[in-house]
N, C-alpha and C. Protein backbone atom coordinates (compact mmCIF):
# COMPACT_ATOMS: atom_id res chain seq x y z
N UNK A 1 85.55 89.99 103.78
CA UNK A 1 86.72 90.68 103.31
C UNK A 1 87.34 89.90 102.15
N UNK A 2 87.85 90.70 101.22
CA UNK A 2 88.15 90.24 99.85
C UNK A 2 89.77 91.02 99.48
N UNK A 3 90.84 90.01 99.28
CA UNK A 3 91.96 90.70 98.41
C UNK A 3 91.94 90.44 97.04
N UNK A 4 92.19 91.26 96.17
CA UNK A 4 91.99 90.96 94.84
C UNK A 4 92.40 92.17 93.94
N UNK A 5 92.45 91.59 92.12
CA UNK A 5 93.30 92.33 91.72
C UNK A 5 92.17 93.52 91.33
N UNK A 6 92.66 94.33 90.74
CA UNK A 6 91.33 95.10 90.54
C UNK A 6 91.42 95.62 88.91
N UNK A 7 90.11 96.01 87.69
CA UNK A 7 90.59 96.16 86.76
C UNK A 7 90.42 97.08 85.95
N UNK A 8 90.77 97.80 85.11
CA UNK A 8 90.46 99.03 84.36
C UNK A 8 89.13 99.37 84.31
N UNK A 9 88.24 98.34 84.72
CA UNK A 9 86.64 98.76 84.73
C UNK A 9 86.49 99.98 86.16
N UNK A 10 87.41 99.34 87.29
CA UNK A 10 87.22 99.86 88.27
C UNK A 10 88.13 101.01 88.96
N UNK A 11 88.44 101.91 87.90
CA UNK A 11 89.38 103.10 87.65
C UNK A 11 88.95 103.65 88.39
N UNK A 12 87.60 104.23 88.90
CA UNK A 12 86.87 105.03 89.48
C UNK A 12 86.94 104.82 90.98
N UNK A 13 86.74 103.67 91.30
CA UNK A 13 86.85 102.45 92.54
C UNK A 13 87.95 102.92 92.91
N UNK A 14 89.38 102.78 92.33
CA UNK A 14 90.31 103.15 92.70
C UNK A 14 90.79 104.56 93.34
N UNK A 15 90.22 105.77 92.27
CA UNK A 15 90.51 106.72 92.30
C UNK A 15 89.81 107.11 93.94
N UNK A 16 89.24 106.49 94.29
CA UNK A 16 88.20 106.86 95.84
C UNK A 16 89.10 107.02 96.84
N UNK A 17 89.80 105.80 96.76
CA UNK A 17 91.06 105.81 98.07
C UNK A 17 92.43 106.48 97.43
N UNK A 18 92.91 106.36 95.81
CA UNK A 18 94.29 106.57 95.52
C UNK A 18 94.23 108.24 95.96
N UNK A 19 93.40 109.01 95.80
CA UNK A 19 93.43 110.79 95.85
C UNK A 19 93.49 111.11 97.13
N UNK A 20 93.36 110.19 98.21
CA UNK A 20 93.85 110.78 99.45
C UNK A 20 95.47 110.15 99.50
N UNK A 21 96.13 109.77 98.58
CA UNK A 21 97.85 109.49 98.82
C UNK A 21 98.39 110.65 97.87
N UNK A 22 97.69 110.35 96.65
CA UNK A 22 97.57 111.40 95.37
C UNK A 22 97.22 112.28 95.43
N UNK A 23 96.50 113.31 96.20
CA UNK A 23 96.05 114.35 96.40
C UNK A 23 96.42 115.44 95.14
N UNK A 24 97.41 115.30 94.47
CA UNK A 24 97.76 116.61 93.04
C UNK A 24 97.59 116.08 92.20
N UNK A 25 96.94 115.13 92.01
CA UNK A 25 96.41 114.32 90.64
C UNK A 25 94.85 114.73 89.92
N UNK A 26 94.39 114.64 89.79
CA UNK A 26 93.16 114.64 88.69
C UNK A 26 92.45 113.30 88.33
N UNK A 27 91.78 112.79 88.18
CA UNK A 27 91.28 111.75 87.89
C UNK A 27 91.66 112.05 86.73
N UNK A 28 91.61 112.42 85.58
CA UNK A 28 92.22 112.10 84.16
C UNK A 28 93.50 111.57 84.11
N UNK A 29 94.30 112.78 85.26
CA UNK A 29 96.05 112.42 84.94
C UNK A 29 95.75 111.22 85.71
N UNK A 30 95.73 110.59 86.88
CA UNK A 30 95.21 109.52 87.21
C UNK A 30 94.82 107.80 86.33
N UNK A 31 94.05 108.45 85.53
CA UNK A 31 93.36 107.54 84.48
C UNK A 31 94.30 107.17 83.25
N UNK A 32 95.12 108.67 82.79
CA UNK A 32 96.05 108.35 81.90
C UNK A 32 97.56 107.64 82.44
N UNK A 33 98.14 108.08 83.04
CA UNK A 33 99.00 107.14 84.25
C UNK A 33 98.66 105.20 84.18
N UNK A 34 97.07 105.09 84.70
CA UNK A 34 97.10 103.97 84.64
C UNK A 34 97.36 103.41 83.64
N UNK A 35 96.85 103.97 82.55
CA UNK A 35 96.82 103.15 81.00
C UNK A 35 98.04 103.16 80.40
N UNK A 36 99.25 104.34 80.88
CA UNK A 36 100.44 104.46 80.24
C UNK A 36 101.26 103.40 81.34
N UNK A 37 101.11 102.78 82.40
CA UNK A 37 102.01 102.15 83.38
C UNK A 37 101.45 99.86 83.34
N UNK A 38 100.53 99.99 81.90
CA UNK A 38 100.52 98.92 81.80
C UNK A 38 102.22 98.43 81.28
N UNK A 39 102.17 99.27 80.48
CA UNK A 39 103.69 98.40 79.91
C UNK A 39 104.53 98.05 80.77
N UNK A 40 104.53 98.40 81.96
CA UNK A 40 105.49 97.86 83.07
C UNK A 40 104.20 96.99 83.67
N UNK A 41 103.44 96.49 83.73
CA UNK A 41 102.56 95.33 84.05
C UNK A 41 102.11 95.48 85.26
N UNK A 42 102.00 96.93 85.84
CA UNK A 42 101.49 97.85 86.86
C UNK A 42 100.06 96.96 87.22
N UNK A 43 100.19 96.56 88.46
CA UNK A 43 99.00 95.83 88.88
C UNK A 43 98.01 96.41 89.68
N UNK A 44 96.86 96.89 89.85
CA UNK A 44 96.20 97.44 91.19
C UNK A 44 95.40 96.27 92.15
N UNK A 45 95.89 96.43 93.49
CA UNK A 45 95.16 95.19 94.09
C UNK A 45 94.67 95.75 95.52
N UNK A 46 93.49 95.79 95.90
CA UNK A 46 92.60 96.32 96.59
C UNK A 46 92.16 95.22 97.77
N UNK A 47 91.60 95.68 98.98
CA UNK A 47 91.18 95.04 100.05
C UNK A 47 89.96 95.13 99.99
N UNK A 48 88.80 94.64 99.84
CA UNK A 48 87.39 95.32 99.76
C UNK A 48 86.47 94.74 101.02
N UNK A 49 85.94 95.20 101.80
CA UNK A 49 84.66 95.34 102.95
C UNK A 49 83.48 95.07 102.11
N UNK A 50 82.77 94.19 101.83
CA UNK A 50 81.74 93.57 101.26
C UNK A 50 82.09 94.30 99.55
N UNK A 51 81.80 95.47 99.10
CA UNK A 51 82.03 96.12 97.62
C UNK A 51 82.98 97.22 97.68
N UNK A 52 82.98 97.28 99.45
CA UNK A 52 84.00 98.70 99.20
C UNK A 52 85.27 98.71 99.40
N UNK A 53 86.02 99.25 98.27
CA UNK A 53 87.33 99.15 98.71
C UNK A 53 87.89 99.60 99.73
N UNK A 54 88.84 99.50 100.60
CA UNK A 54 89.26 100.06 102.01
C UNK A 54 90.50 100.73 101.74
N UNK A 55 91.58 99.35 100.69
CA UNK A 55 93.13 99.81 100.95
C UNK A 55 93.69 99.17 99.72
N UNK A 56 94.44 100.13 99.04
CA UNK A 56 94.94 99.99 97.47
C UNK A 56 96.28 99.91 97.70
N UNK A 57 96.61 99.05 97.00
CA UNK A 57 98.43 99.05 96.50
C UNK A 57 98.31 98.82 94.76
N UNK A 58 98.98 99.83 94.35
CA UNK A 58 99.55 100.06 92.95
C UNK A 58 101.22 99.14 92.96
N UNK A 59 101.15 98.26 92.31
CA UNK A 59 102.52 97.58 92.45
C UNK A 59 103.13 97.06 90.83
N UNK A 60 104.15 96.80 90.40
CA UNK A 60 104.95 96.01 89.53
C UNK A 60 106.50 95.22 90.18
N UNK A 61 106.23 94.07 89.56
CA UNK A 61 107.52 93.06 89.66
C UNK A 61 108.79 94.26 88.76
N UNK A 62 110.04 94.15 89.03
CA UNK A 62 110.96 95.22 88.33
C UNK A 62 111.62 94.31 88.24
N UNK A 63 113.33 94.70 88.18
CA UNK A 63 114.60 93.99 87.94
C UNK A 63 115.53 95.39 87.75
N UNK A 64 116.44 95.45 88.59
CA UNK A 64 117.61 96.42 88.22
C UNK A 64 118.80 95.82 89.46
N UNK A 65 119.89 96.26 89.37
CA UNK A 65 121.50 95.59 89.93
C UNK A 65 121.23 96.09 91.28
N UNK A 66 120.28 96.66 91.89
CA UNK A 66 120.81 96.66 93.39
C UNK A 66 119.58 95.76 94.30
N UNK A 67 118.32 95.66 93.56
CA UNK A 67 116.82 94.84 94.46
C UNK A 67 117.40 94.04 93.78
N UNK A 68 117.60 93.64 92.59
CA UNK A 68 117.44 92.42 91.41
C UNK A 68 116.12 92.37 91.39
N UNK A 69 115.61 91.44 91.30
CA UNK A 69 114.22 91.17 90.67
C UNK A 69 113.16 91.31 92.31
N UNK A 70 112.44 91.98 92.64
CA UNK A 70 111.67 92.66 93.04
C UNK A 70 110.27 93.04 92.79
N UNK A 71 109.35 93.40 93.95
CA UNK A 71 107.99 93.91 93.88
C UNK A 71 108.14 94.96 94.45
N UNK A 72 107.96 96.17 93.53
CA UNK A 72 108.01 97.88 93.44
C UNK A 72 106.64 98.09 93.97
N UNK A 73 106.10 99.01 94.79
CA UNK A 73 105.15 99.27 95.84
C UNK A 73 104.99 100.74 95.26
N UNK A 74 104.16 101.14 94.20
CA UNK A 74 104.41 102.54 93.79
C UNK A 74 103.30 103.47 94.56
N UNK A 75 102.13 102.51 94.96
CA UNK A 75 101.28 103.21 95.70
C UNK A 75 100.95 102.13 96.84
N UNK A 76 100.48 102.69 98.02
CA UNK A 76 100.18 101.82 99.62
C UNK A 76 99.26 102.75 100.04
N UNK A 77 98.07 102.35 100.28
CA UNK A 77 96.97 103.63 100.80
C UNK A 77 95.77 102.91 101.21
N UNK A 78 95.55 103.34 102.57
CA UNK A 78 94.25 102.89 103.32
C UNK A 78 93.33 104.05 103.50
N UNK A 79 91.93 104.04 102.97
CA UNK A 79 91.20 105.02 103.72
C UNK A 79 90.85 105.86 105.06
N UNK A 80 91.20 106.44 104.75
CA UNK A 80 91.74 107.27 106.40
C UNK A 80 90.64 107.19 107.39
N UNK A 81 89.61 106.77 107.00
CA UNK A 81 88.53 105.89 108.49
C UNK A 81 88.82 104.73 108.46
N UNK A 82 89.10 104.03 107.76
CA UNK A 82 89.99 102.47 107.99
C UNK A 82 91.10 102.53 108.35
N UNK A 83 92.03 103.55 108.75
CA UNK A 83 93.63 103.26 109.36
C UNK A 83 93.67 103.06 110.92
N UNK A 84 94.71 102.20 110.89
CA UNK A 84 94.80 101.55 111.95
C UNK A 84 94.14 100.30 112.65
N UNK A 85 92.95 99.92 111.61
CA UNK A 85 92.60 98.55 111.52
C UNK A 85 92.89 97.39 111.43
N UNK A 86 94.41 97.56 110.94
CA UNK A 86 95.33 96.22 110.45
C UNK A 86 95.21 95.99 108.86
N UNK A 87 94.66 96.57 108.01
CA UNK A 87 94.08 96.53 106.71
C UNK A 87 95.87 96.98 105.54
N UNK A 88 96.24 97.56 106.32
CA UNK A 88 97.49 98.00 106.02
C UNK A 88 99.05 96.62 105.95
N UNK A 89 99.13 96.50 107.29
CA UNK A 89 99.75 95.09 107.74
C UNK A 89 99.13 93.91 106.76
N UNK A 90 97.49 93.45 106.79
CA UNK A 90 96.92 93.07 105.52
C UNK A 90 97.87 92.61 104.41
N UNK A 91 97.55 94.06 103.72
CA UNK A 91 98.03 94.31 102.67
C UNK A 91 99.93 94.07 102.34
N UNK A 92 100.26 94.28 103.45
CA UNK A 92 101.65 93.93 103.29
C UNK A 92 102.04 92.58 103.18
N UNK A 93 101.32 92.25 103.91
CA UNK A 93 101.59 90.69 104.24
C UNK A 93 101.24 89.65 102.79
N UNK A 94 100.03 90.33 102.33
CA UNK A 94 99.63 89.83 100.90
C UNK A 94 100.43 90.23 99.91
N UNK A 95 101.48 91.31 99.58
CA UNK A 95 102.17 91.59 98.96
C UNK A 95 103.62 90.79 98.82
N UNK A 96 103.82 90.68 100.28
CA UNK A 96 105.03 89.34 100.56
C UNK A 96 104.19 88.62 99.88
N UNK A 97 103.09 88.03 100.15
CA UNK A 97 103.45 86.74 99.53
C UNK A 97 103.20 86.62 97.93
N UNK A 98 102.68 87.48 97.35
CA UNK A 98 102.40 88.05 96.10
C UNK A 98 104.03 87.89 95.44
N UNK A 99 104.78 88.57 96.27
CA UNK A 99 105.97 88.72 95.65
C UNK A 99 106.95 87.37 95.92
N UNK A 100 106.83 86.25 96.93
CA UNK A 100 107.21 85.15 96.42
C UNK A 100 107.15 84.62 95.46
N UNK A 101 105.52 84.15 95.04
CA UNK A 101 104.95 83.78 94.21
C UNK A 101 105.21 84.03 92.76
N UNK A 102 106.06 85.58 92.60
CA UNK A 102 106.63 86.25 91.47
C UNK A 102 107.99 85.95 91.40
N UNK A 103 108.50 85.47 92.56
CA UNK A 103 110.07 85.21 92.26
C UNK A 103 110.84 86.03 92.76
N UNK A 104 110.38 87.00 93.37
CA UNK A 104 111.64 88.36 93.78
C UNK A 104 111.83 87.82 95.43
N UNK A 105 113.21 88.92 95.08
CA UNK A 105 113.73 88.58 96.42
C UNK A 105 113.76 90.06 97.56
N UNK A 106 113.20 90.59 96.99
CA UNK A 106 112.46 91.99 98.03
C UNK A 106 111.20 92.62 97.93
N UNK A 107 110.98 93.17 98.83
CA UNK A 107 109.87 94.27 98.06
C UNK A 107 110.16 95.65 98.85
N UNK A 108 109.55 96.81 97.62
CA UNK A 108 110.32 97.64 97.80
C UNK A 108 109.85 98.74 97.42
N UNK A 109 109.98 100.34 98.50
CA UNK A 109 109.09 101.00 98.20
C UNK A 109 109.79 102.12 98.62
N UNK A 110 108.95 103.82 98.46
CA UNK A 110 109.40 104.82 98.15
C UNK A 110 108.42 105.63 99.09
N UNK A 111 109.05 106.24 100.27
CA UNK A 111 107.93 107.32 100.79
C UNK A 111 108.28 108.26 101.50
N UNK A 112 107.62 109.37 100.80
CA UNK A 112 107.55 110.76 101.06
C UNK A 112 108.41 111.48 102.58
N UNK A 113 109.08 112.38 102.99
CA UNK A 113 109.84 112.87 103.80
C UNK A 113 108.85 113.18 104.79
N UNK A 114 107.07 113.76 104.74
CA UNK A 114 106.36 114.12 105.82
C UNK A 114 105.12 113.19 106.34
N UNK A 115 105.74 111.51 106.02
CA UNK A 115 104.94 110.28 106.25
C UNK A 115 105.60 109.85 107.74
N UNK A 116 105.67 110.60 108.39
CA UNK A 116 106.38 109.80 109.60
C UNK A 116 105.69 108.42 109.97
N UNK A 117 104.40 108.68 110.32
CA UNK A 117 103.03 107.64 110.77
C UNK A 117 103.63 106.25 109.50
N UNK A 118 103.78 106.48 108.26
CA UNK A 118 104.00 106.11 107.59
C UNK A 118 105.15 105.17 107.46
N UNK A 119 106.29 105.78 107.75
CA UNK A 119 107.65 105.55 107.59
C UNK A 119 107.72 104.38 109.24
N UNK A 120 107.39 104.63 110.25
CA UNK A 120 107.02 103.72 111.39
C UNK A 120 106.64 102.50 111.13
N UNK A 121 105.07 102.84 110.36
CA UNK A 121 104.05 101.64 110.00
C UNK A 121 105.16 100.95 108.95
N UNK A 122 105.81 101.01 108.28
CA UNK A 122 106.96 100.22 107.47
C UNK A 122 108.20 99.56 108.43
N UNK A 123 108.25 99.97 109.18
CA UNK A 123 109.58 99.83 109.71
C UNK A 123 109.39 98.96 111.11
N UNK A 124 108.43 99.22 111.41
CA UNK A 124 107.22 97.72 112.33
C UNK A 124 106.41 97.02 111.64
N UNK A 125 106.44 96.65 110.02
CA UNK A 125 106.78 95.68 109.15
C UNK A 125 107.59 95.45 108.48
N UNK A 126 108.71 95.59 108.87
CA UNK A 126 109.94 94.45 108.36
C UNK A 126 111.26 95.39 107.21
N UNK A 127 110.64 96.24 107.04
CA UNK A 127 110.92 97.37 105.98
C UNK A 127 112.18 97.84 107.01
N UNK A 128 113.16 98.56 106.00
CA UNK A 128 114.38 98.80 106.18
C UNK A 128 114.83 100.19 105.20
N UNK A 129 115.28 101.35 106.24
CA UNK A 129 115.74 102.43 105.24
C UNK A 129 116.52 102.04 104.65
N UNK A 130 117.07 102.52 103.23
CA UNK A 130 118.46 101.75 102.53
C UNK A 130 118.25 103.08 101.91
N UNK A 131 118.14 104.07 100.88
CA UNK A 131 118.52 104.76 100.55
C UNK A 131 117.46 106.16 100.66
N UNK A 132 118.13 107.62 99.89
CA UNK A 132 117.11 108.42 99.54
C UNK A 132 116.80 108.42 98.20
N UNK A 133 115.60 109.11 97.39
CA UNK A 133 115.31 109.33 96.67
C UNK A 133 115.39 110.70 95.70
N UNK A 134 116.18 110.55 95.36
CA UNK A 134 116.83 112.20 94.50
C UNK A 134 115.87 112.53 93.18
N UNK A 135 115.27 113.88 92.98
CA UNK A 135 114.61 114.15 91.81
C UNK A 135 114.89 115.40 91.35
N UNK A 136 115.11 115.71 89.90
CA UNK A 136 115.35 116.82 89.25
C UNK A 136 114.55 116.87 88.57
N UNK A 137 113.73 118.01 88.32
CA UNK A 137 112.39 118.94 87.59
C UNK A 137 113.23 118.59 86.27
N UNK A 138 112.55 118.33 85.00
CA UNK A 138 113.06 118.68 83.66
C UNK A 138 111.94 119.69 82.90
């Protein structure tokens, strides 16, 4: 077992596990996303089973007045024959410490209203509701 970052070579790699979180994406919009979310220094870092990836987190370090400086969790996704393995917990746990290592003093993430399984698995790691997430169509 391998944690590690993963790199624009392995877009494809990614796209294997991100389209079961992503499901309305496209591998293009997908592909273009990645390349437009470098400027925020958007990292992808993967769990891999000898070559195969298992469990992806899409993440960036941020900074705004209510986390302060922070590790943003924009994607968290285990292959759905790997859940419940611990690959998840894993991954969290590597992200804490990822995000010491960066200096922030949270980490911090965003998920969907019909993740219950989801919203649990956060909240029996250490995770804490604090707000909702409001969006307007433009």
């Amino acid at each position: 077992m391998q944690i590690r970052e993963l790199t624009l070579k392995e877009l494809d790699i990614a796209w294997d596990v991100v389209k079961e979180l992503r499901s309305a994406l496209t591998y293009n919009e997908f592909e273009d996303l990645i390349y437009e979310m470098r400027d925020i220094n958007y990292t992808m870092i993967g769990i891999f089973e000898k070559d195969k990836l298992i469990t992806y987190a899409g993440v960036a370090v941020s900074t705004n007045l209510y986390h302060k400086r922070h590790l943003f969790v924009y994607e968290l996704v285990t292959q759905n024959s790997f859940q419940s393995q611990g690959y998840g917990k894993m991954m969290i746990e590597y992200l804490h410490d990822y995000a010491k290592m960066a200096a922030c003093e949270n980490l911090v993430l965003s998920s969907g209203f019909a993740r219950e399984n989801a919203h649990r698995f956060y909240e029996n790691n250490g995770f804490e509701k604090k707000s909702f997430v409001f969006v307007k169509a433009i």
